[in-house]
Structure formats: C-alpha cells, structure tokens
Protein backbone atom coordinates (compact mmCIF):
# COMPACT_ATOMS: atom_id res chain seq x y z
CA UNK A 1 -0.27 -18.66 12.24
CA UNK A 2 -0.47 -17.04 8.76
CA UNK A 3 0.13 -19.22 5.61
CA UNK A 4 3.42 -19.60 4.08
CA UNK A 5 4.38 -18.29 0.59
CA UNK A 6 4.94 -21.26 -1.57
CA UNK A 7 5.32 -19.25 -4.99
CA UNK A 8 5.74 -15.78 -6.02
CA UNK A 9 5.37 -13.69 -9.87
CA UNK A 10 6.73 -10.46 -10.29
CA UNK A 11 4.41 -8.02 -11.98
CA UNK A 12 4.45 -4.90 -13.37
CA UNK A 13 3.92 -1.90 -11.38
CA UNK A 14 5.78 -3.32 -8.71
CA UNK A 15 3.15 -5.76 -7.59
CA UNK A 16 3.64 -8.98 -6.37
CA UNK A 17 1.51 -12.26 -7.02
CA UNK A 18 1.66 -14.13 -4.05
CA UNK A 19 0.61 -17.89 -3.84
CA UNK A 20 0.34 -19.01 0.03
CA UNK A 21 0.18 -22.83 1.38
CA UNK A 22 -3.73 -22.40 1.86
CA UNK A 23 -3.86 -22.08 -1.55
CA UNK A 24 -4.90 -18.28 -1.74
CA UNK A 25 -3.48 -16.26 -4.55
CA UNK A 26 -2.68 -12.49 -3.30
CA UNK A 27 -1.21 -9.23 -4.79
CA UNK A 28 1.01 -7.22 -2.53
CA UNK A 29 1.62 -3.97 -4.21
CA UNK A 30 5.51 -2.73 -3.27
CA UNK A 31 5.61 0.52 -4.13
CA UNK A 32 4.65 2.17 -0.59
CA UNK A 33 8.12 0.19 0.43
CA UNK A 34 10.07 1.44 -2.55
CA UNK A 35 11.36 5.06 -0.37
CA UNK A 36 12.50 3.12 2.79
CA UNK A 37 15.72 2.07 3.31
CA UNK A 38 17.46 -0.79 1.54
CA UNK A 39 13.94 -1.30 -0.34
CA UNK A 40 14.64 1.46 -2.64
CA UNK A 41 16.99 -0.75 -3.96
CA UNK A 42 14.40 -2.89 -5.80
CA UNK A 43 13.32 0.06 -8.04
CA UNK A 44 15.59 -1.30 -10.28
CA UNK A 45 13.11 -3.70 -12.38
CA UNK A 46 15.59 -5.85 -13.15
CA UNK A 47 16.68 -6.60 -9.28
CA UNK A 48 12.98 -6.10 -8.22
CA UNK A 49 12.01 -9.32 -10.71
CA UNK A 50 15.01 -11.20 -9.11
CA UNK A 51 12.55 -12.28 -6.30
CA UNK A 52 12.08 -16.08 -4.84
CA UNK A 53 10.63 -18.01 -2.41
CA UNK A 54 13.09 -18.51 0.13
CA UNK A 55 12.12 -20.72 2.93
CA UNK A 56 8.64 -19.92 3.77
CA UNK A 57 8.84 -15.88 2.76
CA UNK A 58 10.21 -14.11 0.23
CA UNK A 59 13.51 -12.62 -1.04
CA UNK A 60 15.52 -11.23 -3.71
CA UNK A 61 19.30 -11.46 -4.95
CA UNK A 62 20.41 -8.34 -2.50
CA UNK A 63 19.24 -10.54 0.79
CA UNK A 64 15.79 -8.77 1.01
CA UNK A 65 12.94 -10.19 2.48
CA UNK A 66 9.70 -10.09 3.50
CA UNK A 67 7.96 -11.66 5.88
CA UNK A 68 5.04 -13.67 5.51
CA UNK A 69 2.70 -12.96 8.03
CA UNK A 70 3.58 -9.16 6.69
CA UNK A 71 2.45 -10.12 3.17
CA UNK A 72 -0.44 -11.94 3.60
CA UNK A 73 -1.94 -9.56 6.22
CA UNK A 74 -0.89 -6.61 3.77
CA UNK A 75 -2.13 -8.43 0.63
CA UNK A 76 -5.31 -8.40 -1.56
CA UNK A 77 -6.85 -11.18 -2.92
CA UNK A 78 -7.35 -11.21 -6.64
C-alpha cells in the first residue's frame, strides 16, 4: 500500500509538491495530463492552484482527483 498525500503546493509549471504520510516530499509534473479529458480544465492557473488534499489524494474545486498510489508511483523525489 502506497503512502497517502497529507499536503500538497502548487507550483509553477504545472508541478505539484507532494508531501506523503511516510514523510517523502515528491514533485508530480501535470502537464502530460493537461490534453486529456476533463484535465485540460486545470490549464487555467487559477483553477489548477485551487488544489487540496481531500481524504487521502488529491483534488481541486471542479471534483478532480488523483489518486495516490498514481502520484506517488508517477512522482520524483526532490
């Protein structure tokens, strides 16, 4: 079982600074998600920086989330 996300930063770039339960801070970099589906949505900035922890994964203000098995396998640490 993968750690959970217990905090999350917006960056620039579309990156995301991931802090899991284990204590590992990650980046997941959004961008290859930003030309599927409902994700293009978050190429507004403003809606993309509307992310929060929700529960144990992520999620922004238009119901969006992400997994977080998904972002910690997909993740880099920094």
């Amino acid at each position: 079982m993968k750690p959970s996300v217990i905090k999350v930063v917006p960056k620039a770039g579309y990156l995301l600074e991931l802090t899991f339960g284990n204590g590992e801070v990650r980046t997941f970099d959004m961008k290859p998600y930003l030309n599927t589906g409902l994700f293009s949505e978050l190429k507004e900035v403003s809606l993309f920086n509307s992310v929060k922890v929700s529960f144990d994964c992520i999620q922004w203000t238009n119901e969006l989330d992400f997994d977080p098995e998904v972002l910690y396998d997909l993740s880099y640490k920094l």
